[in-house]
PDB file of N, CA and C in Angstrom:
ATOM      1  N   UNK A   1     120.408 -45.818 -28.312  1.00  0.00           N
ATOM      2  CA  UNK A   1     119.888 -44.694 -29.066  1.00  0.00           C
ATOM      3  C   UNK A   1     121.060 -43.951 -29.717  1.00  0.00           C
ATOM      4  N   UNK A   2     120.804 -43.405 -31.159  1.00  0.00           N
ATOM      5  CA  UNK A   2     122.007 -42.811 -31.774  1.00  0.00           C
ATOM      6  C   UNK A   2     122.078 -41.187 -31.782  1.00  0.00           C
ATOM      7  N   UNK A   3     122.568 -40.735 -31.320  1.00  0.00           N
ATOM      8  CA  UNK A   3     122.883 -39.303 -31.282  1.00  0.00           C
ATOM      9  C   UNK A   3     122.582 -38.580 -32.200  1.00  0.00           C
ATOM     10  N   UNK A   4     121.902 -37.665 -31.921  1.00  0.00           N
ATOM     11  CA  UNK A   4     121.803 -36.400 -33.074  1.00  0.00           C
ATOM     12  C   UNK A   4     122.406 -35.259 -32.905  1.00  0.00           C
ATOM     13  N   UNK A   5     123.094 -34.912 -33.915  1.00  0.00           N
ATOM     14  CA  UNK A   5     123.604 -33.642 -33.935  1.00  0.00           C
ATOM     15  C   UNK A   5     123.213 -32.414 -35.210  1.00  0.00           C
ATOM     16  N   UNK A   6     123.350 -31.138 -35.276  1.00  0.00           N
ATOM     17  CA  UNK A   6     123.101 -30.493 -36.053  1.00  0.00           C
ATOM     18  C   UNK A   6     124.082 -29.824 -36.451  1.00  0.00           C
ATOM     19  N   UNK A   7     124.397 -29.827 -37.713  1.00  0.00           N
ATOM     20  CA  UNK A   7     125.672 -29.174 -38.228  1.00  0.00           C
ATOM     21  C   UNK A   7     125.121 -27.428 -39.031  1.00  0.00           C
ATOM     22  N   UNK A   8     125.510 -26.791 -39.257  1.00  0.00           N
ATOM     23  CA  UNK A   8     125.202 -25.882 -39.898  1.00  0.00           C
ATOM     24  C   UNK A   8     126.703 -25.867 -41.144  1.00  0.00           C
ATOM     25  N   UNK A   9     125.943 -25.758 -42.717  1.00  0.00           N
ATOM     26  CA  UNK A   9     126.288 -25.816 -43.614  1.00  0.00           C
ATOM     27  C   UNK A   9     126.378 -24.786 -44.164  1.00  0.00           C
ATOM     28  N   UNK A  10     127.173 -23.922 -44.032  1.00  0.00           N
ATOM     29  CA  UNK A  10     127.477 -22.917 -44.776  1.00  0.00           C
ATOM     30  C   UNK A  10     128.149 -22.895 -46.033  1.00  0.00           C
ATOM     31  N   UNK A  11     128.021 -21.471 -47.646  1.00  0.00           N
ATOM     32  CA  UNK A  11     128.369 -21.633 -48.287  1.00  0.00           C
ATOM     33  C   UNK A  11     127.218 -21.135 -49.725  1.00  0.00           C
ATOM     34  N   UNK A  12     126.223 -22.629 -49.575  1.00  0.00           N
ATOM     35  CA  UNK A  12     125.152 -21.998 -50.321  1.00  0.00           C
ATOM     36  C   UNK A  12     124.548 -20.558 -49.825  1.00  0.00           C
ATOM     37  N   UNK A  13     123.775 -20.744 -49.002  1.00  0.00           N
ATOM     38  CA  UNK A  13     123.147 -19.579 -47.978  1.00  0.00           C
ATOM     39  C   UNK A  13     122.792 -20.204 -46.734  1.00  0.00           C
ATOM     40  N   UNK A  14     123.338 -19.515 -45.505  1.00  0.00           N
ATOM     41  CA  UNK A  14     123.922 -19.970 -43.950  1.00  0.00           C
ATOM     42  C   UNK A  14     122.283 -20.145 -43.616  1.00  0.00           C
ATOM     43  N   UNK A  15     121.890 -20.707 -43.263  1.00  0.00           N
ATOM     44  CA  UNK A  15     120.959 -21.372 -42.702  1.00  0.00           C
ATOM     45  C   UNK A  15     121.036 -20.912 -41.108  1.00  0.00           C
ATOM     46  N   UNK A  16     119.933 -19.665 -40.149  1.00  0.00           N
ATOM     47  CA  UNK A  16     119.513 -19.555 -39.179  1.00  0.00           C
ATOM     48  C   UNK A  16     119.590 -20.915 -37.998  1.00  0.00           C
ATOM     49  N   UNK A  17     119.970 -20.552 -37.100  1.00  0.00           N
ATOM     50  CA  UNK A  17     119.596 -21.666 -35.888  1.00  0.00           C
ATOM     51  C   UNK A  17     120.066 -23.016 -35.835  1.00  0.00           C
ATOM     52  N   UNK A  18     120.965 -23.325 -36.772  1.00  0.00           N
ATOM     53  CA  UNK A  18     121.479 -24.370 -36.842  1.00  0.00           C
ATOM     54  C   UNK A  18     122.584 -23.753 -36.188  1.00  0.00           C
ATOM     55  N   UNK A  19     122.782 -25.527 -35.478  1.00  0.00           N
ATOM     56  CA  UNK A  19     123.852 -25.288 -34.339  1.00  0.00           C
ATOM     57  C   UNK A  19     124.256 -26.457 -33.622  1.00  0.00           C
ATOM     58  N   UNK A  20     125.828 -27.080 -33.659  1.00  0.00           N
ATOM     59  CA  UNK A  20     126.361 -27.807 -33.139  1.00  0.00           C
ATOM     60  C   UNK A  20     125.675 -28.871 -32.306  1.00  0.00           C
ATOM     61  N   UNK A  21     124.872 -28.443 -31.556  1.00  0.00           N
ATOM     62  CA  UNK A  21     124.107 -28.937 -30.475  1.00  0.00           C
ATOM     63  C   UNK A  21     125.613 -29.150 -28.940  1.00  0.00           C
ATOM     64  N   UNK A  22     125.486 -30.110 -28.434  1.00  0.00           N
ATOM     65  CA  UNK A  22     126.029 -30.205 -27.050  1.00  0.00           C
ATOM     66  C   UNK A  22     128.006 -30.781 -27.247  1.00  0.00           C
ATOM     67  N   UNK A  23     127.987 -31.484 -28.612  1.00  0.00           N
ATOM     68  CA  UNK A  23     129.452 -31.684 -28.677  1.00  0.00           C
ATOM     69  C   UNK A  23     130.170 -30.489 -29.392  1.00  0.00           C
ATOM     70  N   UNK A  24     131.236 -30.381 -29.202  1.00  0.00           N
ATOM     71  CA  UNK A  24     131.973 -29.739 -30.114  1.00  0.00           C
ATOM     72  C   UNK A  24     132.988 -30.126 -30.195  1.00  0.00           C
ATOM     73  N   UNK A  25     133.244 -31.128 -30.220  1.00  0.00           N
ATOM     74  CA  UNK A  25     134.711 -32.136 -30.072  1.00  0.00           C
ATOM     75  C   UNK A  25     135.243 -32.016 -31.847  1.00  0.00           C
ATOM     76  N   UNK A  26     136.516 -32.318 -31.463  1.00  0.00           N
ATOM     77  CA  UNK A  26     136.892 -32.324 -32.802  1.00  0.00           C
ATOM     78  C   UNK A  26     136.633 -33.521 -33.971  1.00  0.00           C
ATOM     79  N   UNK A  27     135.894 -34.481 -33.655  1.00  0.00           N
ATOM     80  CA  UNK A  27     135.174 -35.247 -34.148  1.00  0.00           C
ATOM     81  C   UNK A  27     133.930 -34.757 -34.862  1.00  0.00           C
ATOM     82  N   UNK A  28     133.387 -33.600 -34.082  1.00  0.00           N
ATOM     83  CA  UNK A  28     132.274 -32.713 -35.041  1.00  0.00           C
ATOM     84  C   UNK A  28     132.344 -32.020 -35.842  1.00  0.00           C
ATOM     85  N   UNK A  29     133.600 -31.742 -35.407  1.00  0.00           N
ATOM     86  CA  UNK A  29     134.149 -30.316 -36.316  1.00  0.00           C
ATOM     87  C   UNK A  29     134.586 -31.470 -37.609  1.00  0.00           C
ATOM     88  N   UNK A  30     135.136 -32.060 -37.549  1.00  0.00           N
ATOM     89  CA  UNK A  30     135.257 -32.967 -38.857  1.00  0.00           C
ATOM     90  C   UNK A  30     134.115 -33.341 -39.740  1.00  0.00           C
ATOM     91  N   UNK A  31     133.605 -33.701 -38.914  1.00  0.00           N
ATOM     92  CA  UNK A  31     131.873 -34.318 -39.623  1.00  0.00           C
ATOM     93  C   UNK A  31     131.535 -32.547 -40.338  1.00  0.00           C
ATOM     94  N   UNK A  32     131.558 -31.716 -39.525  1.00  0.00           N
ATOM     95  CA  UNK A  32     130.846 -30.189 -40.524  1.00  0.00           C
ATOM     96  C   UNK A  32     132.178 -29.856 -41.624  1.00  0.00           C
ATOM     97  N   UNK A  33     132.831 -30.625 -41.365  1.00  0.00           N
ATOM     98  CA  UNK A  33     134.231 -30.205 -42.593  1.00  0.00           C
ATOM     99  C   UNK A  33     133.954 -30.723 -43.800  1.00  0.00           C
ATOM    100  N   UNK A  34     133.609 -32.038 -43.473  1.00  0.00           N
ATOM    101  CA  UNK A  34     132.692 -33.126 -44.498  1.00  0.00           C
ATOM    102  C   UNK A  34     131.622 -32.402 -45.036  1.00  0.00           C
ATOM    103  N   UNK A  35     131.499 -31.847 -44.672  1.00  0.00           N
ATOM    104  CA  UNK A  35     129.427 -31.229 -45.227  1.00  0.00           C
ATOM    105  C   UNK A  35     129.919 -29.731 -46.006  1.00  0.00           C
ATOM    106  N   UNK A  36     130.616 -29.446 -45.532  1.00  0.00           N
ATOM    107  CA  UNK A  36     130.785 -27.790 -45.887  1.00  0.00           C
ATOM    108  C   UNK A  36     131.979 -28.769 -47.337  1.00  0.00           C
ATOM    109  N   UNK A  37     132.815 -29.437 -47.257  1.00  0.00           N
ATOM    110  CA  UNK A  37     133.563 -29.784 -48.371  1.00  0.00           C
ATOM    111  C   UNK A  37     132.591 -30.583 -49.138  1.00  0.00           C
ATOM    112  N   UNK A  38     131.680 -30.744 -49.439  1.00  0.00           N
ATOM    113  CA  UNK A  38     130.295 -31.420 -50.661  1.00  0.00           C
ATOM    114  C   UNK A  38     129.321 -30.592 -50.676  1.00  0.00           C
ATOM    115  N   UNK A  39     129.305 -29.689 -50.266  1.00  0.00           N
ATOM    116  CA  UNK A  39     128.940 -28.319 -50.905  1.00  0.00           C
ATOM    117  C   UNK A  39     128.514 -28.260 -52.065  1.00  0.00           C
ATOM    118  N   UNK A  40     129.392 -28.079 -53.189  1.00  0.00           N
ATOM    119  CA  UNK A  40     129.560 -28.084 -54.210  1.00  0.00           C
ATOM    120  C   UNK A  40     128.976 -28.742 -54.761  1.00  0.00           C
ATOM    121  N   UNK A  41     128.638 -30.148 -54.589  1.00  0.00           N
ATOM    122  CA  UNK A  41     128.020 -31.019 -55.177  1.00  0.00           C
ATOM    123  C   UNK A  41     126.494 -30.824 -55.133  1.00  0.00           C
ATOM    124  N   UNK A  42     126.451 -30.417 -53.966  1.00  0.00           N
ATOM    125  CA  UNK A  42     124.312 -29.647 -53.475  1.00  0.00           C
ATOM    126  C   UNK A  42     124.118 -28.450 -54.630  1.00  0.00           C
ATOM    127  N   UNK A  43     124.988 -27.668 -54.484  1.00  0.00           N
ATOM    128  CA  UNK A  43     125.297 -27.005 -55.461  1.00  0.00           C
ATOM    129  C   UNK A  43     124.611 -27.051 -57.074  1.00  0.00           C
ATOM    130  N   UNK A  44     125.490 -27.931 -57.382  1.00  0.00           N
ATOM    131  CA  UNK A  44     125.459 -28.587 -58.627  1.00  0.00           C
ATOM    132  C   UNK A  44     124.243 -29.274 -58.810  1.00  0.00           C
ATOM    133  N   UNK A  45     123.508 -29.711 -58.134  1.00  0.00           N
ATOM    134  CA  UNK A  45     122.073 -30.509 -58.028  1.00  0.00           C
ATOM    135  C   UNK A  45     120.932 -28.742 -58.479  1.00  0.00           C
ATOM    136  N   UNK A  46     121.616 -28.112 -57.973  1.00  0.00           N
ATOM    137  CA  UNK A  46     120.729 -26.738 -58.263  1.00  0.00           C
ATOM    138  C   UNK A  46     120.643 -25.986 -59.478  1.00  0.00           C
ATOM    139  N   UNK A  47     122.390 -26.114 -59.913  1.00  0.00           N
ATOM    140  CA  UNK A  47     122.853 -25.190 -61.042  1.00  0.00           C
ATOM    141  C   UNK A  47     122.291 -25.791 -62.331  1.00  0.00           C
ATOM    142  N   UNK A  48     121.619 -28.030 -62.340  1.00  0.00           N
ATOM    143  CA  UNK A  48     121.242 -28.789 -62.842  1.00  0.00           C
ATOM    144  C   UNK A  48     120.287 -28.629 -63.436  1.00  0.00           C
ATOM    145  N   UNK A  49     118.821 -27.495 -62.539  1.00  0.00           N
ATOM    146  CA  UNK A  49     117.971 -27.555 -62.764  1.00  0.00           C
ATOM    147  C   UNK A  49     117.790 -26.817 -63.870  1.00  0.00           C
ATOM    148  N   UNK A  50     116.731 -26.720 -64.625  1.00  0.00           N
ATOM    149  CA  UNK A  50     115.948 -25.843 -65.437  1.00  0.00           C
ATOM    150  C   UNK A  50     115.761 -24.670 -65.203  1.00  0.00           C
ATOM    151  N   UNK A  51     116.407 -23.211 -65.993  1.00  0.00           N
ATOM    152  CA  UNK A  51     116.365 -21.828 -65.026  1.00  0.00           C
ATOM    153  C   UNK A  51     114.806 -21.614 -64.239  1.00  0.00           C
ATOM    154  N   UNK A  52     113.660 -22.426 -64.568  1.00  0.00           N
ATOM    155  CA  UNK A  52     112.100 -22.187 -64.439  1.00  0.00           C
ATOM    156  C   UNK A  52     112.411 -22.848 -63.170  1.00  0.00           C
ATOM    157  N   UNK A  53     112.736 -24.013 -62.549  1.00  0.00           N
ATOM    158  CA  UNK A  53     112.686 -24.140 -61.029  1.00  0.00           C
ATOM    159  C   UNK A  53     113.735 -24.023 -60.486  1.00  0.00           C
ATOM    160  N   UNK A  54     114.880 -22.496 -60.662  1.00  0.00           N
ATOM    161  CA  UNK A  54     115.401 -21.734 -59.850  1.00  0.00           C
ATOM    162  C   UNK A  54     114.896 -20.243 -59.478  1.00  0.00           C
ATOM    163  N   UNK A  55     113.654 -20.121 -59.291  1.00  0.00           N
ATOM    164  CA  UNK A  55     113.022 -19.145 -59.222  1.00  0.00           C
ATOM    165  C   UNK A  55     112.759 -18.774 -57.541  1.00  0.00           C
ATOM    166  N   UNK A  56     112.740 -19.974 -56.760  1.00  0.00           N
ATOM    167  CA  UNK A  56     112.846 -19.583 -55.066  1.00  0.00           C
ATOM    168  C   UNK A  56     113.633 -19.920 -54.571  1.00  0.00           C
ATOM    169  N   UNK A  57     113.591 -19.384 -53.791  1.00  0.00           N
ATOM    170  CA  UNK A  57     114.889 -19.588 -52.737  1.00  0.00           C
ATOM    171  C   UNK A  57     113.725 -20.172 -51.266  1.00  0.00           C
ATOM    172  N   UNK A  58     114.584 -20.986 -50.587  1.00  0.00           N
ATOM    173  CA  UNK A  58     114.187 -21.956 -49.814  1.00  0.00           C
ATOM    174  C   UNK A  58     115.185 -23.179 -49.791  1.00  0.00           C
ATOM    175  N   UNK A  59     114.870 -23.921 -47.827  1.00  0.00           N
ATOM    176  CA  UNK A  59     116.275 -24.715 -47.546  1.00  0.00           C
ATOM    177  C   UNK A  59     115.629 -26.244 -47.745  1.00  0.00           C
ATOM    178  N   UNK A  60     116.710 -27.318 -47.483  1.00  0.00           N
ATOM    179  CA  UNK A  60     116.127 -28.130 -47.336  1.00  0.00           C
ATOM    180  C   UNK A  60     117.126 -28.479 -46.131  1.00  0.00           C
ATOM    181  N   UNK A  61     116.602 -29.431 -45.558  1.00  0.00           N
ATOM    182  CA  UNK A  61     117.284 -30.046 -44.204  1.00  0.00           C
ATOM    183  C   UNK A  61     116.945 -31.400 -44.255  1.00  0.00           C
ATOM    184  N   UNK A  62     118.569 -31.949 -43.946  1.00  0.00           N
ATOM    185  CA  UNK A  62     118.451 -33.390 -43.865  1.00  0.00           C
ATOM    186  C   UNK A  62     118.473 -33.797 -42.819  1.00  0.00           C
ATOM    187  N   UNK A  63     118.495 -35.174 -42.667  1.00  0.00           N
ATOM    188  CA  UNK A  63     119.154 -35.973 -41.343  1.00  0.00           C
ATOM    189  C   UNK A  63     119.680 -37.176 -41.732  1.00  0.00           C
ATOM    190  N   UNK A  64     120.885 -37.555 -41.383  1.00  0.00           N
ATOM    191  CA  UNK A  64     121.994 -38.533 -42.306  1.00  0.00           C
ATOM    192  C   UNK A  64     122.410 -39.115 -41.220  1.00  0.00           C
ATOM    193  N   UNK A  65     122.162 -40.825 -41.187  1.00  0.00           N
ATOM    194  CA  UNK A  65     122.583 -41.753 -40.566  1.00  0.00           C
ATOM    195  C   UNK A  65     123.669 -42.341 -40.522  1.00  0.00           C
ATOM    196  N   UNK A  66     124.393 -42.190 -40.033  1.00  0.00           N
ATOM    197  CA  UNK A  66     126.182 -42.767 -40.489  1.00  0.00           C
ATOM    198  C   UNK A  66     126.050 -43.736 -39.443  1.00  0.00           C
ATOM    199  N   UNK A  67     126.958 -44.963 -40.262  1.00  0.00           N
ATOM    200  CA  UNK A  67     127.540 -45.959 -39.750  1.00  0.00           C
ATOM    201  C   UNK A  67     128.850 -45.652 -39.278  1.00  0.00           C
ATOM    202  N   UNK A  68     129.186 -46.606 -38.201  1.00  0.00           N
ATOM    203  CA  UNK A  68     130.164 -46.639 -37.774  1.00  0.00           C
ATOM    204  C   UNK A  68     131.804 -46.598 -38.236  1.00  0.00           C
ATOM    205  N   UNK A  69     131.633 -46.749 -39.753  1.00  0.00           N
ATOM    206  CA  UNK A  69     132.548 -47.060 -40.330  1.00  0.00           C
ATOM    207  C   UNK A  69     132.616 -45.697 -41.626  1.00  0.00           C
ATOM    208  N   UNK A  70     131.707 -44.961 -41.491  1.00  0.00           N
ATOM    209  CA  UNK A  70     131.976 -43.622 -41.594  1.00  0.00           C
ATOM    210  C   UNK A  70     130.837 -43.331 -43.285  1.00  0.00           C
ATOM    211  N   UNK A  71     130.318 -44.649 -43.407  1.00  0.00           N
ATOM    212  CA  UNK A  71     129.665 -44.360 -44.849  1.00  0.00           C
ATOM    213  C   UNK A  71     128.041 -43.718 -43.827  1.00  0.00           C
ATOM    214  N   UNK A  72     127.505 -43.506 -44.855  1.00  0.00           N
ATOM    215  CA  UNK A  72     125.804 -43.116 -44.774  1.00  0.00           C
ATOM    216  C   UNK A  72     124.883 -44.186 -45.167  1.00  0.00           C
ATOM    217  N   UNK A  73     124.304 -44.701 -44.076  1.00  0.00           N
ATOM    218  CA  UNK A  73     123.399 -45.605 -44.317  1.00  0.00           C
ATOM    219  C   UNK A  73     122.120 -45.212 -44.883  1.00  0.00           C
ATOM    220  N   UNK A  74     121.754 -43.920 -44.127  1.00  0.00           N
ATOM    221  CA  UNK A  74     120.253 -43.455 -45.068  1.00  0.00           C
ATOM    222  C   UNK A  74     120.024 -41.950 -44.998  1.00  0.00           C
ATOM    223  N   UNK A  75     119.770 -40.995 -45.952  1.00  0.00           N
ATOM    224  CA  UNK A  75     119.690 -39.726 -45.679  1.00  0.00           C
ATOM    225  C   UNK A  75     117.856 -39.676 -45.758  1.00  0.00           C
ATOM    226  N   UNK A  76     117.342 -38.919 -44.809  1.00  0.00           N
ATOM    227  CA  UNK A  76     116.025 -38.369 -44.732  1.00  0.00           C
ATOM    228  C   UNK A  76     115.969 -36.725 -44.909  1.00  0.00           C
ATOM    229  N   UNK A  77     114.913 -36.589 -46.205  1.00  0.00           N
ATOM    230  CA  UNK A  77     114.688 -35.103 -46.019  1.00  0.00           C
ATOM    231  C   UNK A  77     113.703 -34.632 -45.514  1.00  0.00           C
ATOM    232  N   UNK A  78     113.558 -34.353 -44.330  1.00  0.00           N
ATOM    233  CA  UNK A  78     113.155 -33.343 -43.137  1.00  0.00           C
ATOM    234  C   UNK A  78     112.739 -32.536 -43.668  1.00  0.00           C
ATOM    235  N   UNK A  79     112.545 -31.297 -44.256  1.00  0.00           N
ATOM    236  CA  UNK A  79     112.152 -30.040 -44.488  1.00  0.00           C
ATOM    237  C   UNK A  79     112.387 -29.536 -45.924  1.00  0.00           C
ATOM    238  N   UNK A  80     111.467 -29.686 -46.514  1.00  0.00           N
ATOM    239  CA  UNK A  80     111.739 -28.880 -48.018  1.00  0.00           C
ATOM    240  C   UNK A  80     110.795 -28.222 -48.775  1.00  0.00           C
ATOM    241  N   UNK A  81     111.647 -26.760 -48.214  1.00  0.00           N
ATOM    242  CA  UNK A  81     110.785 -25.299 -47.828  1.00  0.00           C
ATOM    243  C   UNK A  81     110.575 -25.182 -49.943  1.00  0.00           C
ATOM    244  N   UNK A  82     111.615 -25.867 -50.988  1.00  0.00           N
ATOM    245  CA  UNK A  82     111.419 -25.452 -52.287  1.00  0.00           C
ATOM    246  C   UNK A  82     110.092 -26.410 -53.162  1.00  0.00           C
ATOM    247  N   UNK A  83     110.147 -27.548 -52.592  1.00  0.00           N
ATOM    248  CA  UNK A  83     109.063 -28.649 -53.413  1.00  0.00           C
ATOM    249  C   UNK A  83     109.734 -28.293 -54.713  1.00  0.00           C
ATOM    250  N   UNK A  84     110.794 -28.656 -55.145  1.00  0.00           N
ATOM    251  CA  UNK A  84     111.156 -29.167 -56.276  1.00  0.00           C
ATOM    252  C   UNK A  84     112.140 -30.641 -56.242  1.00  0.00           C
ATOM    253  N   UNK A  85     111.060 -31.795 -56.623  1.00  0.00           N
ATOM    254  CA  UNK A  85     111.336 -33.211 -55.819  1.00  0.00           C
ATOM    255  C   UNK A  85     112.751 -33.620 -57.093  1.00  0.00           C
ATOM    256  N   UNK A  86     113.513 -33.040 -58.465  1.00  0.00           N
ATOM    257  CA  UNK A  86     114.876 -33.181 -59.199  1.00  0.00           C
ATOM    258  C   UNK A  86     115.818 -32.219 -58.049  1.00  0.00           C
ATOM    259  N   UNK A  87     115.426 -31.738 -57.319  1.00  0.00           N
ATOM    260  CA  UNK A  87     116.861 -30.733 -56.375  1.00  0.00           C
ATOM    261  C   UNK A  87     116.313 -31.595 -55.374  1.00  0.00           C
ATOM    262  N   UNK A  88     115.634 -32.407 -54.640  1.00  0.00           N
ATOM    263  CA  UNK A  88     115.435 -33.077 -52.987  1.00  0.00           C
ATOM    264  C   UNK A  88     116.603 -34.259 -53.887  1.00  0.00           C
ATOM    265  N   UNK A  89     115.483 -35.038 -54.587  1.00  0.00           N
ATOM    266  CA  UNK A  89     116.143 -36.352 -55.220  1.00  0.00           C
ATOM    267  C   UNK A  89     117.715 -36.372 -55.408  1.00  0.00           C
ATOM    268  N   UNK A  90     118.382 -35.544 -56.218  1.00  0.00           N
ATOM    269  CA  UNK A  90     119.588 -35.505 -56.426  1.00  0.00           C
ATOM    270  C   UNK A  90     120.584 -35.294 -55.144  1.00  0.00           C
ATOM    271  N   UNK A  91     119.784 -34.006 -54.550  1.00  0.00           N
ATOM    272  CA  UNK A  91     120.535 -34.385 -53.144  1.00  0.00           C
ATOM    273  C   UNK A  91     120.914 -35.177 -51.870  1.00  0.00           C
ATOM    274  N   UNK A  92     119.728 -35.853 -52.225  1.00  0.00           N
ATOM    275  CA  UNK A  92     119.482 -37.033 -51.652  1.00  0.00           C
ATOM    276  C   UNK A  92     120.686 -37.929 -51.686  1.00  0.00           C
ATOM    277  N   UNK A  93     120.751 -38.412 -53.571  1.00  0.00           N
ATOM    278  CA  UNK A  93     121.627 -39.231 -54.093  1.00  0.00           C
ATOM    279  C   UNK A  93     122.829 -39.193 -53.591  1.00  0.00           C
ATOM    280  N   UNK A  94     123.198 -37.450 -53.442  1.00  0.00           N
ATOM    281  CA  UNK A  94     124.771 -37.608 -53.553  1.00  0.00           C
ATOM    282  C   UNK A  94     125.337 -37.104 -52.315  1.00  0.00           C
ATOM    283  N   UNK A  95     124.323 -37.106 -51.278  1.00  0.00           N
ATOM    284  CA  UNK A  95     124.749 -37.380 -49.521  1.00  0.00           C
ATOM    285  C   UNK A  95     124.824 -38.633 -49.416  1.00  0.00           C
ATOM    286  N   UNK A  96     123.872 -39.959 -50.524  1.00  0.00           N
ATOM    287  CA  UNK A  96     124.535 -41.039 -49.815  1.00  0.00           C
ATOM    288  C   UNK A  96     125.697 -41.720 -50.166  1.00  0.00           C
ATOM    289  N   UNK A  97     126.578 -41.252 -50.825  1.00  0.00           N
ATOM    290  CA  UNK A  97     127.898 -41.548 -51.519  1.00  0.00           C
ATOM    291  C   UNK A  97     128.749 -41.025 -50.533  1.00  0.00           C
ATOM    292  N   UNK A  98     128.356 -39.758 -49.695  1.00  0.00           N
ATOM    293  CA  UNK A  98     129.905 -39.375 -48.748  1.00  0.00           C
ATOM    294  C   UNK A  98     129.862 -40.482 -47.571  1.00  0.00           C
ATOM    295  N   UNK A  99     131.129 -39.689 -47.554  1.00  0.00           N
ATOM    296  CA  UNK A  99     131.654 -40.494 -46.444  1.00  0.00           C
ATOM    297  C   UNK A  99     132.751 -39.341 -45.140  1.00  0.00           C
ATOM    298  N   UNK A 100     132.149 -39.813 -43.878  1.00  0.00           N
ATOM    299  CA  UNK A 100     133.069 -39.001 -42.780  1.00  0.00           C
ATOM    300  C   UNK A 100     133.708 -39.614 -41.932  1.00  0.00           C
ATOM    301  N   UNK A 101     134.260 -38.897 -41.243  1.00  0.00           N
ATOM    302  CA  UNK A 101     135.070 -39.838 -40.245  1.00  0.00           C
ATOM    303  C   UNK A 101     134.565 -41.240 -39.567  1.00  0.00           C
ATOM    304  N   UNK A 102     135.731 -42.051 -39.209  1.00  0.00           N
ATOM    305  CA  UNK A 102     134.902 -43.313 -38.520  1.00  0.00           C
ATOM    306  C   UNK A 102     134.497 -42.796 -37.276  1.00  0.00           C
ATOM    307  N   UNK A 103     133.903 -43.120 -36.636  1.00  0.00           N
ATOM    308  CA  UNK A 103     133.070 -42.744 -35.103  1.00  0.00           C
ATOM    309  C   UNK A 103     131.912 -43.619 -34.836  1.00  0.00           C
ATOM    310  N   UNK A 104     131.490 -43.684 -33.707  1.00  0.00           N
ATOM    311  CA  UNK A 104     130.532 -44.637 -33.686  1.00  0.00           C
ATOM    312  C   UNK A 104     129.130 -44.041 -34.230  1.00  0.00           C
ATOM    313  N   UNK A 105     128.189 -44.991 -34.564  1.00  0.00           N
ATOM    314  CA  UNK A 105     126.744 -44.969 -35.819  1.00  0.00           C
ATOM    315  C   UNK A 105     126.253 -43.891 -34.816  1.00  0.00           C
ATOM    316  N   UNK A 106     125.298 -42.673 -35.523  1.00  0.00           N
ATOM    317  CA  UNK A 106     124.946 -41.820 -35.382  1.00  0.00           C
ATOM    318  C   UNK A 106     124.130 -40.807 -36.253  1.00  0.00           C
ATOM    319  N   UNK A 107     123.490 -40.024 -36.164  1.00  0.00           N
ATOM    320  CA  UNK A 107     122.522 -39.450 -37.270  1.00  0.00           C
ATOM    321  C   UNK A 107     122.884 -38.160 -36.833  1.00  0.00           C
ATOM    322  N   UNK A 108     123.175 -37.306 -37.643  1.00  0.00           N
ATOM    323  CA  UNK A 108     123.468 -35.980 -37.785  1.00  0.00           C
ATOM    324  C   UNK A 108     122.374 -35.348 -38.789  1.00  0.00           C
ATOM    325  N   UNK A 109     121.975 -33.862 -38.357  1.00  0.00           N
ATOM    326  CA  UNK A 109     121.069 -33.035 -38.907  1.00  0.00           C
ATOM    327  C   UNK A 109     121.993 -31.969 -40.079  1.00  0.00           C
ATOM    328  N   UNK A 110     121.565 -31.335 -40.593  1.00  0.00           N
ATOM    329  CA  UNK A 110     122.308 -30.217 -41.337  1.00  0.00           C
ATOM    330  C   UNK A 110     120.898 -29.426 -42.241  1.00  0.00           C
ATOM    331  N   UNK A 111     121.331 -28.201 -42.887  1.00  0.00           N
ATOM    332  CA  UNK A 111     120.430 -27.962 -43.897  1.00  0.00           C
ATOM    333  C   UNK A 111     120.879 -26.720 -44.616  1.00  0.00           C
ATOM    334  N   UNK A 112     120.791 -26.731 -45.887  1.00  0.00           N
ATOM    335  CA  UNK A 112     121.156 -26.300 -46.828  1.00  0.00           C
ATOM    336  C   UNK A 112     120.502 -25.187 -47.354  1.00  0.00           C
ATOM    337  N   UNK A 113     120.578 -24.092 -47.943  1.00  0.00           N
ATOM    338  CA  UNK A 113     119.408 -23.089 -48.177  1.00  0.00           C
ATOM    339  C   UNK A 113     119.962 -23.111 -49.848  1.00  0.00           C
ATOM    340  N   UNK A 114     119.069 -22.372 -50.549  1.00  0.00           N
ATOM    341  CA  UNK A 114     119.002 -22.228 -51.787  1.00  0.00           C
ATOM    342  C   UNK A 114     118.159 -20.818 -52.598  1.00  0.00           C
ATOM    343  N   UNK A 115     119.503 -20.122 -53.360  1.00  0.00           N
ATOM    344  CA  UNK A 115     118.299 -18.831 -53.526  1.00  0.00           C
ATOM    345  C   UNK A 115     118.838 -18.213 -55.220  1.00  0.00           C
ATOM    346  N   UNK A 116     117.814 -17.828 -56.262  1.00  0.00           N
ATOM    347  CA  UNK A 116     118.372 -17.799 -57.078  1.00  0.00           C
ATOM    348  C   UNK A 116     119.592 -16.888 -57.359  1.00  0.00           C
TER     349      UNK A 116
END
């Protein structure tokens, strides 16, 4: 079974209750270094849109499967409090391009908020 963890992503807007879960090794702290440094790019999936669907604010939350070798095998979106499927889609896209530390395969949580 592959481990889950929850990172909290700060930056856009800090997202409540997210939380490390049981590691805090410096192996995690890397993996949330990774997430908080592509930021920008979630970002940019927002700033993309049409000013007409930046009108709410609302998060989305993923869960991202990493391989062992540090790429992302599959991101799932879990929760998406905006239903605007050009800001899920894009973000989607460009979580599965990063890449984090090597460590063994594992699925990590995170989630992102969004507000105009």
């Amino acid at each position: 079974m592959r481990a889950r963890q929850c990172l909290c992503a700060a930056g856009l807007v800090l997202l409540a209750g997210c939380a490390h879960g049981s590691s805090s090794s410096a192996k995690a702290s890397a993996r949330q270094a990774v997430v908080e440094a592509k930021l920008p790019e979630l970002q940019s999936c927002w700033s993309e849109l049409p000013a007409d669907q930046r009108t709410r604010a609302g998060s989305l939350l993923f869960a991202v499967d990493i391989r062992r070798n540090g790429a992302v095998d599959w991101v799932t979106l879990e929760v998406d409090e905006l239903g605007v499927p050009a800001l899920s889609a894009c973000a989607v896209r460009r979580i599965k391009r990063w890449r984090f530390p090597e460590d063994r395969r594992q699925t990590i949580q995170f989630g992102v908020g969004f507000a105009p």
